[in-house]
C-alpha atoms as a PDB file:
ATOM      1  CA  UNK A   1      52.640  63.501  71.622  1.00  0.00           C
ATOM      2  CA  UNK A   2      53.389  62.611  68.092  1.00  0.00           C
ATOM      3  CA  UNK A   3      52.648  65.579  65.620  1.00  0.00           C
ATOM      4  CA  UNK A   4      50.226  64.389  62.329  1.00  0.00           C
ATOM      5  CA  UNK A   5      50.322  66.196  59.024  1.00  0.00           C
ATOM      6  CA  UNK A   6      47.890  68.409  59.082  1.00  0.00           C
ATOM      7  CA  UNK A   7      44.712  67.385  56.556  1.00  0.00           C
ATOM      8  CA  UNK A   8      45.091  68.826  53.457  1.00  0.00           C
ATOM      9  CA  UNK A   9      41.978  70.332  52.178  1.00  0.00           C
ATOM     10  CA  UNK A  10      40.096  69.203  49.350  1.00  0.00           C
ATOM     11  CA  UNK A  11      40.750  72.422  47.817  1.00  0.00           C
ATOM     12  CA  UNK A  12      44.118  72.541  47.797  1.00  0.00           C
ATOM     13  CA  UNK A  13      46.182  72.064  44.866  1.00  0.00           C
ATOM     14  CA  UNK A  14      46.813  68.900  43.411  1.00  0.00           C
ATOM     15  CA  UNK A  15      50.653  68.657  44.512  1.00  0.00           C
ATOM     16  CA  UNK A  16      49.615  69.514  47.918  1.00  0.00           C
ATOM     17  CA  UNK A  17      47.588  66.832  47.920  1.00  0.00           C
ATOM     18  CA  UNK A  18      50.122  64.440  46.397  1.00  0.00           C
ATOM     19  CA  UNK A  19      52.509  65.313  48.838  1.00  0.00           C
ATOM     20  CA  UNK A  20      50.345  65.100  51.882  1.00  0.00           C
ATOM     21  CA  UNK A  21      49.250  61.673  50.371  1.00  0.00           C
ATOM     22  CA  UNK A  22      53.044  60.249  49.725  1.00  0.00           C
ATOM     23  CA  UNK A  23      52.673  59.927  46.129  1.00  0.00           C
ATOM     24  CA  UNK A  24      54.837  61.654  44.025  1.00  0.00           C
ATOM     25  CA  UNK A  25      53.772  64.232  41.294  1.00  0.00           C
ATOM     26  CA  UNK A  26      54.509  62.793  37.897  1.00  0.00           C
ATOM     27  CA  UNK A  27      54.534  59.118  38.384  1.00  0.00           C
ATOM     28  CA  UNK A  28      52.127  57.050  37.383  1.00  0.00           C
ATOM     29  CA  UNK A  29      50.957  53.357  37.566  1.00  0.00           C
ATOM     30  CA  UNK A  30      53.056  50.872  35.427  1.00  0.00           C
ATOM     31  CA  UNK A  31      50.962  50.422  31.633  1.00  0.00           C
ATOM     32  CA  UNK A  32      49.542  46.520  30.856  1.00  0.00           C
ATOM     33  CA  UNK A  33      51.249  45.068  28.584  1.00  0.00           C
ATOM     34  CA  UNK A  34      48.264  44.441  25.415  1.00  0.00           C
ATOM     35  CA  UNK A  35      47.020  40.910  25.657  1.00  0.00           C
ATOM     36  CA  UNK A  36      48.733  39.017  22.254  1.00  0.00           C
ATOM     37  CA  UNK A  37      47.371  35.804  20.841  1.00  0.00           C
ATOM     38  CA  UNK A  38      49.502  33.300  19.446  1.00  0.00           C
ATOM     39  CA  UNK A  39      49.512  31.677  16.209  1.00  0.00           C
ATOM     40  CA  UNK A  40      48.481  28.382  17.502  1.00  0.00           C
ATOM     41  CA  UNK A  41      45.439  30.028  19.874  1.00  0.00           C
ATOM     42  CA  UNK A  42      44.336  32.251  16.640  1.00  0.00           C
ATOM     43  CA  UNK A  43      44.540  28.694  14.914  1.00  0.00           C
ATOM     44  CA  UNK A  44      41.715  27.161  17.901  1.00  0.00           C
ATOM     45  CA  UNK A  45      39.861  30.099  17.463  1.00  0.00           C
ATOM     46  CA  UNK A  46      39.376  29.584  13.467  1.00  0.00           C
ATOM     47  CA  UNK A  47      38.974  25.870  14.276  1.00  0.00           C
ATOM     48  CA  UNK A  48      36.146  27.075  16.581  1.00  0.00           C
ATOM     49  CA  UNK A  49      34.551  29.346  14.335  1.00  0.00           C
ATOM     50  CA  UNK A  50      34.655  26.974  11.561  1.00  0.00           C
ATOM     51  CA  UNK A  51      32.851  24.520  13.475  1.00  0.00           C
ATOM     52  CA  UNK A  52      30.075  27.312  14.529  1.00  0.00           C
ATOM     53  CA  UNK A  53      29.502  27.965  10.948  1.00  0.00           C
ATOM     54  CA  UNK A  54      29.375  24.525   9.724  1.00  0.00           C
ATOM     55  CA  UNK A  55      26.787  23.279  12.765  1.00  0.00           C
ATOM     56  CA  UNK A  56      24.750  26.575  11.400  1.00  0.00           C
ATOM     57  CA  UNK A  57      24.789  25.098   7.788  1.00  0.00           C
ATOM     58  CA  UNK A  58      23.352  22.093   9.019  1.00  0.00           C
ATOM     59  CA  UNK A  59      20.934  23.484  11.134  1.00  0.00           C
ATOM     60  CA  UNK A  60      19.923  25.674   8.096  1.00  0.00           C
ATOM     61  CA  UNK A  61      19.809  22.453   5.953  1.00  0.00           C
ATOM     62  CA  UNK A  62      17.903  20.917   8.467  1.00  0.00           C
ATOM     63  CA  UNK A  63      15.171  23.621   8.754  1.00  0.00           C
ATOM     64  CA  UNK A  64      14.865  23.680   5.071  1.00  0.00           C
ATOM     65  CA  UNK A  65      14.373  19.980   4.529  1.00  0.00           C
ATOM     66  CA  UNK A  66      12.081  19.980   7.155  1.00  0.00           C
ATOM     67  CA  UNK A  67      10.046  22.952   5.188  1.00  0.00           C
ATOM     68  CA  UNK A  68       9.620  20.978   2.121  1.00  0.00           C
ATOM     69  CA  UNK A  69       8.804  18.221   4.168  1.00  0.00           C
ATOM     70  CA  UNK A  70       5.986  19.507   5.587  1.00  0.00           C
ATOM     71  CA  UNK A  71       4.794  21.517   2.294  1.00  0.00           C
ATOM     72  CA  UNK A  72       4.744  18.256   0.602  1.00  0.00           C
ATOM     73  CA  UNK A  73       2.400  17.125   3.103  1.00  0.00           C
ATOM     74  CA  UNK A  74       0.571  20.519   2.820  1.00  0.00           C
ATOM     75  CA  UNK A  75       0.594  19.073  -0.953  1.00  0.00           C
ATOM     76  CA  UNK A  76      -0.119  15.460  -0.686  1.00  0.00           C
ATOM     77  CA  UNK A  77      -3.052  16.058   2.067  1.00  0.00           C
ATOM     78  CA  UNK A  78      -4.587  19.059  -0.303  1.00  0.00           C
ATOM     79  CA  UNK A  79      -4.806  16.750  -2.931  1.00  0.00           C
ATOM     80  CA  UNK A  80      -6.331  14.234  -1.202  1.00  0.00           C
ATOM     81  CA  UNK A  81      -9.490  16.270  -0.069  1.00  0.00           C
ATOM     82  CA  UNK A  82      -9.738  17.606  -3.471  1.00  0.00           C
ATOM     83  CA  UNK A  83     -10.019  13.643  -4.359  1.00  0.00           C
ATOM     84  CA  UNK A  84     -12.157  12.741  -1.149  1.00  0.00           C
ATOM     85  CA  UNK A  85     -14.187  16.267  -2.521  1.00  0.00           C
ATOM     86  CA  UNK A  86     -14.436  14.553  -5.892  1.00  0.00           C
ATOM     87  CA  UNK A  87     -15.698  11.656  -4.465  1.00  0.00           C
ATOM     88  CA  UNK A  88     -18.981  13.204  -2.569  1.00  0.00           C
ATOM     89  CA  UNK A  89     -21.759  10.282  -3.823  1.00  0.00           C
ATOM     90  CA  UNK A  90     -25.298  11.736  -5.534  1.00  0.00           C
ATOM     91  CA  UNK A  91     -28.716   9.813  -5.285  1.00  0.00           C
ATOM     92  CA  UNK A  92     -27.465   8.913  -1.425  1.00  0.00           C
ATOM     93  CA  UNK A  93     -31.354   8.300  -0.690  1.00  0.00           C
ATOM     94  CA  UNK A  94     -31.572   5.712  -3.339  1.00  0.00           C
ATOM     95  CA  UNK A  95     -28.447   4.133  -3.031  1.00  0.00           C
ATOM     96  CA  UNK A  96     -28.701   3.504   0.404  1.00  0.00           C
ATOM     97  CA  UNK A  97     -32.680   2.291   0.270  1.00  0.00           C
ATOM     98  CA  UNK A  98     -31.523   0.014  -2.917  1.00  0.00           C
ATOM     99  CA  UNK A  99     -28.342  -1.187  -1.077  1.00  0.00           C
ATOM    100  CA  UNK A 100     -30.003  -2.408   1.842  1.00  0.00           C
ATOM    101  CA  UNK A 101     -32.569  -4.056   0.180  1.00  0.00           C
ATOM    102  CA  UNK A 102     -30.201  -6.334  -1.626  1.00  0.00           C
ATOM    103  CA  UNK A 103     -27.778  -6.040   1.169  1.00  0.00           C
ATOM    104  CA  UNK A 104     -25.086  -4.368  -0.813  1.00  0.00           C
ATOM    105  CA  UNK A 105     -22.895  -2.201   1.746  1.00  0.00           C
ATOM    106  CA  UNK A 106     -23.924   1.412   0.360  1.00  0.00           C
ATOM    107  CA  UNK A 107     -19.602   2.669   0.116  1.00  0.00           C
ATOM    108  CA  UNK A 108     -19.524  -0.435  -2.337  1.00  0.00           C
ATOM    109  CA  UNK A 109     -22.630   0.455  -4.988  1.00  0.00           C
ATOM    110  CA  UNK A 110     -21.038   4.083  -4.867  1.00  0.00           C
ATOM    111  CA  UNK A 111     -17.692   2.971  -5.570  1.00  0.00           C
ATOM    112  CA  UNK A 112     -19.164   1.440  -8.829  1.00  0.00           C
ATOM    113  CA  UNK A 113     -21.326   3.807  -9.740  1.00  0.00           C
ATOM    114  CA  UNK A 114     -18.196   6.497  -9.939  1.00  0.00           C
ATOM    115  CA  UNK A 115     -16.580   4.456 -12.109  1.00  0.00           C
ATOM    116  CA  UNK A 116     -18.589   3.333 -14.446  1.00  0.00           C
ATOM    117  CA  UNK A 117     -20.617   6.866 -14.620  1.00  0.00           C
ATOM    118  CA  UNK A 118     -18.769   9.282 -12.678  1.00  0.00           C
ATOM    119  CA  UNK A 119     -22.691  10.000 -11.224  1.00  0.00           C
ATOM    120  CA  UNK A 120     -23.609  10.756 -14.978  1.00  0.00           C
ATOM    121  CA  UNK A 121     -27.512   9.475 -15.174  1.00  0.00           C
ATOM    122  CA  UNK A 122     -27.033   9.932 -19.214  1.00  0.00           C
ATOM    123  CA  UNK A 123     -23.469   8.347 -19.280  1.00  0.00           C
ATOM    124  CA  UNK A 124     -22.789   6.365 -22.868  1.00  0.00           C
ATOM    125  CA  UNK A 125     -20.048   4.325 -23.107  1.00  0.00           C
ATOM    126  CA  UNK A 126     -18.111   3.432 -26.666  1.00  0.00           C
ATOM    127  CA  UNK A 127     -20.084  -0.040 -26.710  1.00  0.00           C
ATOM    128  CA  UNK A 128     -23.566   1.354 -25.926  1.00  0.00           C
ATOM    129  CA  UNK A 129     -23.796   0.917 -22.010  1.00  0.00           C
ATOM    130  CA  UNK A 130     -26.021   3.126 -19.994  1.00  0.00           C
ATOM    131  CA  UNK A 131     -26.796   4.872 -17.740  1.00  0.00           C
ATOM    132  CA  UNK A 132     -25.363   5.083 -13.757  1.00  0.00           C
ATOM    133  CA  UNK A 133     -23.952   1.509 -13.623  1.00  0.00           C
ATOM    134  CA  UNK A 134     -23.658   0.957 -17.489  1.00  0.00           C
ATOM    135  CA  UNK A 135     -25.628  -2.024 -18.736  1.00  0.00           C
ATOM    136  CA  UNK A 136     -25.568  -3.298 -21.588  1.00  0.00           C
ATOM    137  CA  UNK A 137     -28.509  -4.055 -23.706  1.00  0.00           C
ATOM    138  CA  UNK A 138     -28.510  -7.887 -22.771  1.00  0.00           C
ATOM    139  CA  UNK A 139     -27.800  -7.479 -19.478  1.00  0.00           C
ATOM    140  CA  UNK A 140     -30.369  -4.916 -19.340  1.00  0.00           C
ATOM    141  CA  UNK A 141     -32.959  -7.096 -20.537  1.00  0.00           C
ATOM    142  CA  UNK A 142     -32.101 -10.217 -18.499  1.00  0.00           C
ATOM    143  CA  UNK A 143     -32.270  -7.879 -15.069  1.00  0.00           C
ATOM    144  CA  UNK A 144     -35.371  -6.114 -15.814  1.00  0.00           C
ATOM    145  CA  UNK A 145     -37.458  -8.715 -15.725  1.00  0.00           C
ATOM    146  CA  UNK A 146     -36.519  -9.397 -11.742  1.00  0.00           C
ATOM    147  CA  UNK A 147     -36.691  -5.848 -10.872  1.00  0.00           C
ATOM    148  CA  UNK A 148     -40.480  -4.728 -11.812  1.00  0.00           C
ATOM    149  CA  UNK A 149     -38.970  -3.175 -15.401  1.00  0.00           C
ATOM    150  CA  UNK A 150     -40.349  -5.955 -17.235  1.00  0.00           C
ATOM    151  CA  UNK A 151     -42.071  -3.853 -19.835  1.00  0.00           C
ATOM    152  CA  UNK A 152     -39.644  -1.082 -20.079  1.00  0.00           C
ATOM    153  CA  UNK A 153     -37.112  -0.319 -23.018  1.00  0.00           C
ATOM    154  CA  UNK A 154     -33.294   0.627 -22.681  1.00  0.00           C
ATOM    155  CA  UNK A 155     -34.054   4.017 -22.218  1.00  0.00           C
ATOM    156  CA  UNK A 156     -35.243   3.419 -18.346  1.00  0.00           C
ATOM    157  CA  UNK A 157     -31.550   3.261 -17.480  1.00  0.00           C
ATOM    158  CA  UNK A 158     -31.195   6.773 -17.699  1.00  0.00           C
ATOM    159  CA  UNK A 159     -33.326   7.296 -14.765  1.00  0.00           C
ATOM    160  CA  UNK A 160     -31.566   6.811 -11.581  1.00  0.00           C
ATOM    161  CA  UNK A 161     -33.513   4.603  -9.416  1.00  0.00           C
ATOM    162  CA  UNK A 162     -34.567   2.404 -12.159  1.00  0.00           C
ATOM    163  CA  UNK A 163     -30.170   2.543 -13.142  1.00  0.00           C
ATOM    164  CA  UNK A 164     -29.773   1.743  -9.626  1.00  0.00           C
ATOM    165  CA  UNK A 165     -32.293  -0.882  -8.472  1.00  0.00           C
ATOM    166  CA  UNK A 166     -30.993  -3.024 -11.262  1.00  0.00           C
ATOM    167  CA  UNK A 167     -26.692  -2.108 -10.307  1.00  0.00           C
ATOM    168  CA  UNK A 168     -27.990  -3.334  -7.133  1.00  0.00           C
ATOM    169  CA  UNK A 169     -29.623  -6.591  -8.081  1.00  0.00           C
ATOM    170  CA  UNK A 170     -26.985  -7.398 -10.721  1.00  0.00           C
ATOM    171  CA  UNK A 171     -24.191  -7.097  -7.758  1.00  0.00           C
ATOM    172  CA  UNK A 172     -25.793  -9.234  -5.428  1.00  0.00           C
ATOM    173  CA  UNK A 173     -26.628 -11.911  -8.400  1.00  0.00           C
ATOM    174  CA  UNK A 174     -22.720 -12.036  -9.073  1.00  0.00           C
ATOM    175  CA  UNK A 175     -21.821 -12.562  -5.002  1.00  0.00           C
ATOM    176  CA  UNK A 176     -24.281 -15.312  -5.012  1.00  0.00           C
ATOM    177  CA  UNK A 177     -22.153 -16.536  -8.133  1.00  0.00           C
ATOM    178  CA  UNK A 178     -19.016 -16.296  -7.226  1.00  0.00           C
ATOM    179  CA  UNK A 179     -19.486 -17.333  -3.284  1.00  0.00           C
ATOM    180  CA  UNK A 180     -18.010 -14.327  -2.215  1.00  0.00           C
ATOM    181  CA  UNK A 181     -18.077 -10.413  -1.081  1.00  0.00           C
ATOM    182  CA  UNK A 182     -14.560  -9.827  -1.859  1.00  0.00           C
ATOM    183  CA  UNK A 183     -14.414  -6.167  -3.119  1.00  0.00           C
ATOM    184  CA  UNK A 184     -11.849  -6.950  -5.682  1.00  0.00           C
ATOM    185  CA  UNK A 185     -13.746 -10.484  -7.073  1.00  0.00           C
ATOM    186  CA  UNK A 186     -17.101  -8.472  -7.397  1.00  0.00           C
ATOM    187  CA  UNK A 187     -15.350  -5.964  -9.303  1.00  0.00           C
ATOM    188  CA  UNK A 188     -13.349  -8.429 -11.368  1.00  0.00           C
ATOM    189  CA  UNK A 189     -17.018  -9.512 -12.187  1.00  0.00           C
ATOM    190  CA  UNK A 190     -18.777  -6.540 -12.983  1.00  0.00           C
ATOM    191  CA  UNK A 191     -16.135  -5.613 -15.452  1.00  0.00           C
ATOM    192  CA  UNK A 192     -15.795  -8.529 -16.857  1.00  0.00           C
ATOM    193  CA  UNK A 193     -18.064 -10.695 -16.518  1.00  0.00           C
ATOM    194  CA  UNK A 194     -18.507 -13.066 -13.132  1.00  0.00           C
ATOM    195  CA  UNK A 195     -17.215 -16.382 -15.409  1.00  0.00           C
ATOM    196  CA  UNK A 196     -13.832 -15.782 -15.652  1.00  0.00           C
ATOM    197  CA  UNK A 197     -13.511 -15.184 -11.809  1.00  0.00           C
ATOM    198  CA  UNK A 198     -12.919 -19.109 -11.156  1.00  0.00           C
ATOM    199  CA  UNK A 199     -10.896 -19.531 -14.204  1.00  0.00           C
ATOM    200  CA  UNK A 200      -8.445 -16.357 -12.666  1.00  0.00           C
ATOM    201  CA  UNK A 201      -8.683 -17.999  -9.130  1.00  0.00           C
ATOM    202  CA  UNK A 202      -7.203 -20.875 -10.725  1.00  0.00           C
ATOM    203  CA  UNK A 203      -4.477 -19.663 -12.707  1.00  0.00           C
ATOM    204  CA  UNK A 204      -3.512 -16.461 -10.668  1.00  0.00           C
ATOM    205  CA  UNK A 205      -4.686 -16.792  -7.230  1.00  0.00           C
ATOM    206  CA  UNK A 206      -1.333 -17.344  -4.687  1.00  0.00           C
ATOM    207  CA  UNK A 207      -4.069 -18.676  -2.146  1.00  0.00           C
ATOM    208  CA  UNK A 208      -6.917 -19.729  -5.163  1.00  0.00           C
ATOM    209  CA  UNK A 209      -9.231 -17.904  -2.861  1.00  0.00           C
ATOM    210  CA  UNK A 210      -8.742 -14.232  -3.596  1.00  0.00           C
ATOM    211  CA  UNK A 211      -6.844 -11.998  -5.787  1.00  0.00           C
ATOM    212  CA  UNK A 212      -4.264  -8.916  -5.736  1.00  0.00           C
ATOM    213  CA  UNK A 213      -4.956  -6.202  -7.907  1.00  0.00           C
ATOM    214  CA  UNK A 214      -1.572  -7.031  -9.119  1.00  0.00           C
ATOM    215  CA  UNK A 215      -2.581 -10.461 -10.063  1.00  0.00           C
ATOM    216  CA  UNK A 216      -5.162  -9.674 -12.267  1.00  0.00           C
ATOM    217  CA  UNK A 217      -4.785 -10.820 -15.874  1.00  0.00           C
ATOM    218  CA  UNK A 218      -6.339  -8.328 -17.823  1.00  0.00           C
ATOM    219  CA  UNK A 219      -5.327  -4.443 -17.419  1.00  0.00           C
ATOM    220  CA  UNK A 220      -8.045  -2.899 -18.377  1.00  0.00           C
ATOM    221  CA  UNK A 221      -9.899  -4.966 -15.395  1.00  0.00           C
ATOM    222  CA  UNK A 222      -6.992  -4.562 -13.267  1.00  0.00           C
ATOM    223  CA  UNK A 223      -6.731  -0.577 -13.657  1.00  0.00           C
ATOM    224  CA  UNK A 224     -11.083  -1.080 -13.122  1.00  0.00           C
ATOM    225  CA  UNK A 225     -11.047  -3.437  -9.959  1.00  0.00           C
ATOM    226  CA  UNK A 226      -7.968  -0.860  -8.318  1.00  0.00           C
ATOM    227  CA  UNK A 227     -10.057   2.128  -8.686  1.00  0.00           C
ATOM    228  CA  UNK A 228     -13.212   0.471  -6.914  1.00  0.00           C
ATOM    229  CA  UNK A 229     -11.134  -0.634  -4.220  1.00  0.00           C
ATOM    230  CA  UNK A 230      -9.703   2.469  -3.768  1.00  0.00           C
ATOM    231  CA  UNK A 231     -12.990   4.137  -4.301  1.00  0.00           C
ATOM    232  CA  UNK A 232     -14.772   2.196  -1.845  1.00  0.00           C
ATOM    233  CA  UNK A 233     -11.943   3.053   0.831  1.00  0.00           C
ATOM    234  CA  UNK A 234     -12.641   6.368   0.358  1.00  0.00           C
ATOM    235  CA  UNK A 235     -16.555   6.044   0.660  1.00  0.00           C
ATOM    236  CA  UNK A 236     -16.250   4.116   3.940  1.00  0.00           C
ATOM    237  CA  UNK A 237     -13.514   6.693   5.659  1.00  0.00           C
ATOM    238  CA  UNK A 238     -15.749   9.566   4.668  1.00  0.00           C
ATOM    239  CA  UNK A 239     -19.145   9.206   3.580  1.00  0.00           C
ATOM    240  CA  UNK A 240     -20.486   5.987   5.132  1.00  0.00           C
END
């Protein structure tokens, strides 16, 4: 029978216990060596790091560029209401009931009326127009008489409807006149007057049909007939 070392109880010292388990007291497992990184690898690592710190700039760029982008937006569409805001039409009821009697689309007679008056019932110019859509005195008295104001002195323009009625008649006199509904001809007419319209077809029309904004002789009629155009864009999109 072969004889096995006795167990050596837990409680036994601790070079019993070495003994019993064959290792010897004092000796220890062999320390790792520390773990050493090269010039070359420390050279990777800054390459890496660099690169880290650069792709962060750019994302940080990035996210900045793409803040002002939408703040200008924030910007460009606050400003826009405020305009579309600016643009909210007065004497609706009469405009419309006028418009569609001399079939006039309704955006269009506002569009005119907001620049000529800015919605101002007792709106003077420099040269003595009145009223909402700014007659003059001899235009006044040449429209009255085919709008049931036949009797009535200058001063009638400063009422609304009667300012109105006649805007409405004198617009669909000029499309008659100049063949056409063209928002930018009409306007061209209004301002200044529906007999240079064919003359300005002639000289400055690319197609001698219709006309640009750009093309427009006169600047005073070309900063006019933009800002109707633009106006009446706005009235269709939002308030008719």
């Amino acid at each position: 029978m072969t004889d096995y070392p006795s167990p050596v109880p837990s409680s036994a010292p601790p070079e019993q216990r070495n003994r019993r388990a064959g290792r010897t007291p004092g000796r220890h497992a062999k320390p790792k060596k520390p773990l050493l990184i090269t010039w070359w690898q420390w050279l990777i690592l800054a390459a890496l790091a660099g690169v880290i710190v650069y792709q962060i700039g750019q994302i940080n760029q990035a996210a900045a560029k793409l803040d002002a982008l939408y703040q200008l937006r924030r910007e460009e569409q606050e400003r826009y209401q405020k305009n579309v805001d600016a643009h909210e039409p007065r004497y609706r009821d009469l405009i419309e009931q006028y418009a569609a009697e001399y079939d006039i689309n309704p955006a269009y007679v506002s569009a005119i009326i907001k620049q000529e008056s800015n919605y101002d019932p007792r709106a003077v110019s420099s040269k003595g127009a009145r009223g909402l859509m700014q007659f003059m005195p001899d235009t006044f008295n040449w429209v009255k008489k085919n709008c049931g104001y036949r009797s009535a002195d200058f001063d009638v323009l400063y009422e609304p409807e009667a300012a109105i009625k006649m805007g409405c008649y004198l617009l669909r006199y000029i499309i008659k006149q100049i063949g056409t509904d063209d928002p930018i001809l009409v306007a061209c007419a209004y301002h200044a007057g529906w007999g240079v319209v064919p003359t300005w077809l002639q000289n400055y029309s690319s197609d001698g049909r219709t006309l640009r904004v750009s093309e427009i002789p006169k600047s005073d009629t070309q900063t006019y007939a933009g800002r109707v155009v633009n106006s009446y864009a706005i009235y269709l999109q939002h308030y008719y």
